[in-house]
C-alpha atoms as a PDB file:
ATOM      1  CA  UNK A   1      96.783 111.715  27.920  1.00  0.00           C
ATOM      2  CA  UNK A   2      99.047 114.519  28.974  1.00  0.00           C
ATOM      3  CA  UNK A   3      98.361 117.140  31.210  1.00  0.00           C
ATOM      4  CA  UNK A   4     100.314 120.309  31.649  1.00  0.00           C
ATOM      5  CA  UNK A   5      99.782 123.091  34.368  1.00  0.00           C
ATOM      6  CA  UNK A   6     102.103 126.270  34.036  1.00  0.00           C
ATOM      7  CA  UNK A   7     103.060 128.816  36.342  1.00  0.00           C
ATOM      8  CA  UNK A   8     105.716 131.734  37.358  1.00  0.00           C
ATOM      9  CA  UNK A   9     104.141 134.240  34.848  1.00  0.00           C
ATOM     10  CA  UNK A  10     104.458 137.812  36.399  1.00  0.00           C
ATOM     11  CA  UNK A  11     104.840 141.219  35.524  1.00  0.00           C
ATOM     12  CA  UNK A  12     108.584 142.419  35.218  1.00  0.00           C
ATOM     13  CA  UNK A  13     110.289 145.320  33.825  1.00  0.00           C
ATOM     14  CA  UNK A  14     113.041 144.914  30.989  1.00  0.00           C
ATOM     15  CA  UNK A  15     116.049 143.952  31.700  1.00  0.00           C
ATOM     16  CA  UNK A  16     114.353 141.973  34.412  1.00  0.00           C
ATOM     17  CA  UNK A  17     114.775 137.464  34.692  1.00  0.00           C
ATOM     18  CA  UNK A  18     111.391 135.199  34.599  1.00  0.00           C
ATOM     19  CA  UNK A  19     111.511 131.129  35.299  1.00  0.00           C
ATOM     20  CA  UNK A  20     108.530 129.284  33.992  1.00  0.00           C
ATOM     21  CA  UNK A  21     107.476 126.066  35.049  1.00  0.00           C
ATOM     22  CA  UNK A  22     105.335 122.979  33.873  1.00  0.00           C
ATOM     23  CA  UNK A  23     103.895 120.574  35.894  1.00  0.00           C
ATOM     24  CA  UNK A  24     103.909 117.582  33.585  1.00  0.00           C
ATOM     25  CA  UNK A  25     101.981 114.552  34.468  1.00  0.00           C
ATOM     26  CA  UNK A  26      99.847 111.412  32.754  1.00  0.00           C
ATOM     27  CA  UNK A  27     101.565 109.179  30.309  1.00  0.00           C
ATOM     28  CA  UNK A  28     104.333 111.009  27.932  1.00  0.00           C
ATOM     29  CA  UNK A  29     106.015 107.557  26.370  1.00  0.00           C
ATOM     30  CA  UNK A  30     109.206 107.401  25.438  1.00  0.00           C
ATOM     31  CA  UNK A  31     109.886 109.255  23.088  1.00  0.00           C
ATOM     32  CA  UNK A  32     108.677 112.923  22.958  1.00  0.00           C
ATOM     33  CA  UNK A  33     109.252 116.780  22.935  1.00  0.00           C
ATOM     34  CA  UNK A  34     108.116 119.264  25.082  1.00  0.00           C
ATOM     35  CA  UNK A  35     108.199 123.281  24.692  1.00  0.00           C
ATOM     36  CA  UNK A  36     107.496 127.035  25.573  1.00  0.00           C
ATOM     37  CA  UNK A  37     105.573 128.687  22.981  1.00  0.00           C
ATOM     38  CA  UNK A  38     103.718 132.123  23.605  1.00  0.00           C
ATOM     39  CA  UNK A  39     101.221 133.934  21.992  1.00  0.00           C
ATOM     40  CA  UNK A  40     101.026 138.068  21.975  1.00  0.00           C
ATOM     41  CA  UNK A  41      97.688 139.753  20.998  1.00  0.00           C
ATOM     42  CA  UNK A  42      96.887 140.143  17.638  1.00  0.00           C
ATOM     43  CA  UNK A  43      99.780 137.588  16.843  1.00  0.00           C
ATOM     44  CA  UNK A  44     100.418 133.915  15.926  1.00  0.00           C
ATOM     45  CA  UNK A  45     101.354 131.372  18.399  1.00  0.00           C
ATOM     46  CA  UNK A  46     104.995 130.785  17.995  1.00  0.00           C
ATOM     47  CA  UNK A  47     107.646 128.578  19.249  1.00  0.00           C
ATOM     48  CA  UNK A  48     109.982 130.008  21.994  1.00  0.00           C
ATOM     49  CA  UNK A  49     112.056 126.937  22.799  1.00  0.00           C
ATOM     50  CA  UNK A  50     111.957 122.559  22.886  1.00  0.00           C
ATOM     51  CA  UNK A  51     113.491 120.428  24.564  1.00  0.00           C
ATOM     52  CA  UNK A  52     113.092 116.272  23.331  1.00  0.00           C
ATOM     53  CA  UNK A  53     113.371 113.282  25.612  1.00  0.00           C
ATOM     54  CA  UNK A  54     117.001 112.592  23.961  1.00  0.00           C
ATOM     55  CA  UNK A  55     117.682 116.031  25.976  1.00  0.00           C
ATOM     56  CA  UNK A  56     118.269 117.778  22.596  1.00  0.00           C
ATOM     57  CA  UNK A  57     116.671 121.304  22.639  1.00  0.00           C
ATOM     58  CA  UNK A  58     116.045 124.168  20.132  1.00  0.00           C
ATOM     59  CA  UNK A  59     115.711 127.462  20.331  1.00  0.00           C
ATOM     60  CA  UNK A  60     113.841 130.436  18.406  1.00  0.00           C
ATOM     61  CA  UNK A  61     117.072 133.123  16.753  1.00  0.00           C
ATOM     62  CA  UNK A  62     115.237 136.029  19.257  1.00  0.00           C
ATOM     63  CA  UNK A  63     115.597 133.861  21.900  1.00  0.00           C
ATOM     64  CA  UNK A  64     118.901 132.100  21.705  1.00  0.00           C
ATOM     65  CA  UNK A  65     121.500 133.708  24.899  1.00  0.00           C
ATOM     66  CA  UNK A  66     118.426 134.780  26.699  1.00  0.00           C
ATOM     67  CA  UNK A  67     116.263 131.944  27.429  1.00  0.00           C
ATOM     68  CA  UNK A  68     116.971 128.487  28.129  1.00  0.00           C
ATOM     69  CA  UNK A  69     114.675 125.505  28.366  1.00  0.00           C
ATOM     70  CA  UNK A  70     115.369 122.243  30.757  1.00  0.00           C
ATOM     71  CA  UNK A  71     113.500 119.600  32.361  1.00  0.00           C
ATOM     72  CA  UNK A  72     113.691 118.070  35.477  1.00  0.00           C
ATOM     73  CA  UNK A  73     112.833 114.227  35.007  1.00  0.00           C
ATOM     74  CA  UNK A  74     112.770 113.116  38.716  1.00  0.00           C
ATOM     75  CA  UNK A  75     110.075 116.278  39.000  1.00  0.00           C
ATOM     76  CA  UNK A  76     107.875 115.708  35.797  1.00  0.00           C
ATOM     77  CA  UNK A  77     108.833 119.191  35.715  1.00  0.00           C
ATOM     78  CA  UNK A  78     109.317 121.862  32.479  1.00  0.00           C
ATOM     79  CA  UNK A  79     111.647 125.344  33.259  1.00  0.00           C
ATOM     80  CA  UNK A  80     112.097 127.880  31.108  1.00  0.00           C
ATOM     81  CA  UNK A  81     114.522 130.618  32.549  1.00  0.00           C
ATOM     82  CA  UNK A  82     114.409 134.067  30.620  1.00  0.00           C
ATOM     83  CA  UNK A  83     117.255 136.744  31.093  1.00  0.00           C
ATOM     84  CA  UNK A  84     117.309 140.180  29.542  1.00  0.00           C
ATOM     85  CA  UNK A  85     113.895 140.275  28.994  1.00  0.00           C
ATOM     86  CA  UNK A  86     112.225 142.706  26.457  1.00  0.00           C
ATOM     87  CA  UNK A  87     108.663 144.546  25.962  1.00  0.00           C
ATOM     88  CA  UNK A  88     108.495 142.470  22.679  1.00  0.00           C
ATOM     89  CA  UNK A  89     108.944 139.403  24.925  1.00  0.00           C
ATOM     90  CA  UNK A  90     105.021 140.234  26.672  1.00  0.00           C
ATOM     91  CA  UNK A  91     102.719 137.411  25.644  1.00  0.00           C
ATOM     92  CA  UNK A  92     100.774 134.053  27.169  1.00  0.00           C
ATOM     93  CA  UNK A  93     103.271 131.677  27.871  1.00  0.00           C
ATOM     94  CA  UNK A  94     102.258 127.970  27.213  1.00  0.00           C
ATOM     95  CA  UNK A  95     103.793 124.501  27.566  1.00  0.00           C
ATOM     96  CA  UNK A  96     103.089 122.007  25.382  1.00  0.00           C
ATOM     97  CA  UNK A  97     103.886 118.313  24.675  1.00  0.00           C
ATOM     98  CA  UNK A  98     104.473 116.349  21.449  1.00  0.00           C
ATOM     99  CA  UNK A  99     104.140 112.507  21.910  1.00  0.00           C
ATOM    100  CA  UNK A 100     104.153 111.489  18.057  1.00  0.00           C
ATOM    101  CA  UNK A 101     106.743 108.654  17.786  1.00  0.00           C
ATOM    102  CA  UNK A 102     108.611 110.960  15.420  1.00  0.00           C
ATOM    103  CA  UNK A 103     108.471 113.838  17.137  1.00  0.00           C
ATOM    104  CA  UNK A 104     112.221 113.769  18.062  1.00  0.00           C
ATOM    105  CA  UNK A 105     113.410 113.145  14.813  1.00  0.00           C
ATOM    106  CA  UNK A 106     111.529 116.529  13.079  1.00  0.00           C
ATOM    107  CA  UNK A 107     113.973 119.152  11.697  1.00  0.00           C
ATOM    108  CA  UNK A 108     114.357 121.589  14.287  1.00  0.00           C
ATOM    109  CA  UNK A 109     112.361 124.084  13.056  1.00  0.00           C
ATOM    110  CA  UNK A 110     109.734 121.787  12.445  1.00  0.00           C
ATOM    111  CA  UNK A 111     109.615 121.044  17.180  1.00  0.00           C
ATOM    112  CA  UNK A 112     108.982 124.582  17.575  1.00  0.00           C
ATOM    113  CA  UNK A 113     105.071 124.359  15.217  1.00  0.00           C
ATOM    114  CA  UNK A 114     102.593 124.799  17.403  1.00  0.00           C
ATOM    115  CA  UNK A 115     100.691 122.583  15.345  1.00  0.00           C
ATOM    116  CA  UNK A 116     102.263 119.607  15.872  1.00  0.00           C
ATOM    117  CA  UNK A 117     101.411 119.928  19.148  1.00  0.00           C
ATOM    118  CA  UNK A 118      98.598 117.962  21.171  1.00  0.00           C
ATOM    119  CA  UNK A 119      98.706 119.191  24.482  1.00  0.00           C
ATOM    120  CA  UNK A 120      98.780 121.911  26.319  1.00  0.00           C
ATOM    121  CA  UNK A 121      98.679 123.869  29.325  1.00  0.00           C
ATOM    122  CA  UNK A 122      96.294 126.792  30.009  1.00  0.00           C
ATOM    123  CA  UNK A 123      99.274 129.405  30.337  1.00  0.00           C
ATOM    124  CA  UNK A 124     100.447 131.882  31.860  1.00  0.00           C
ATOM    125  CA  UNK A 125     100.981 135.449  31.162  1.00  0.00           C
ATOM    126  CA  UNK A 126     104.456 137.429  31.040  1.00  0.00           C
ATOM    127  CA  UNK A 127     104.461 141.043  31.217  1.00  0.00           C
ATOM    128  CA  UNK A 128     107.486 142.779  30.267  1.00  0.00           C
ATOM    129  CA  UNK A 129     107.640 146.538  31.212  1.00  0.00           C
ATOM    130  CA  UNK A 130     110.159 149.995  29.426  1.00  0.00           C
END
């Protein structure tokens, strides 16, 4: 089991800087990947950004030079900093955890599918203000 508990969600106008962060706790193995998705109404839950216990990450093409995605290991913790934030950016932020022994070795595309996903946090919302 995995638990995941995120917070730093806010209100900001664009332009403006967010950092996420997921408390990460319970029993992750060895090998895994973690990640930001988000979810806007009337939309799809997508992938924003992974990062994999082998400290490889990916990142969604909207995303890449604006957000980046690290972990803390000695804090269990999961950060996602977001720069140059945009309206189109305003959605429920959630972390979530991928534990599947192959979960590393998916195509990169494949870490940021929500549905291959077992866990996750309740989120946290991100407002993004013109």
């Amino acid at each position: 089991q995995v638990q995941l508990v995120e917070s730093g969600g806010g209100s900001v106008q664009a332009g403006g800087s967010l950092r996420l962060s997921c408390a990460i706790s319970g029993n992750t193995y060895s090998t895994y990947c973690i990640g930001w998705f988000r979810q806007a109404p009337g939309k799809q839950r997508e992938g924003v950004a992974t990062i994999c216990s082998d400290g490889t990450t990916t990142y969604a093409d909207s995303e890449k030079g604006r957000f980046t995605i690290s972990q803390d290991s000695a804090k269990n913790t999961l950060y996602l900093q977001m720069n140059s934030l945009k309206p189109e950016d305003t959605a429920m932020y959630y972390c979530a955890a991928d534990v599947s022994p192959v979960a590393r070795a998916r195509p990169p595309s494949s870490k940021r599918n929500p549905l291959l996903y077992g866990y996750w946090g309740q989120g946290t919302q991100v407002t993004v203000s013109s």
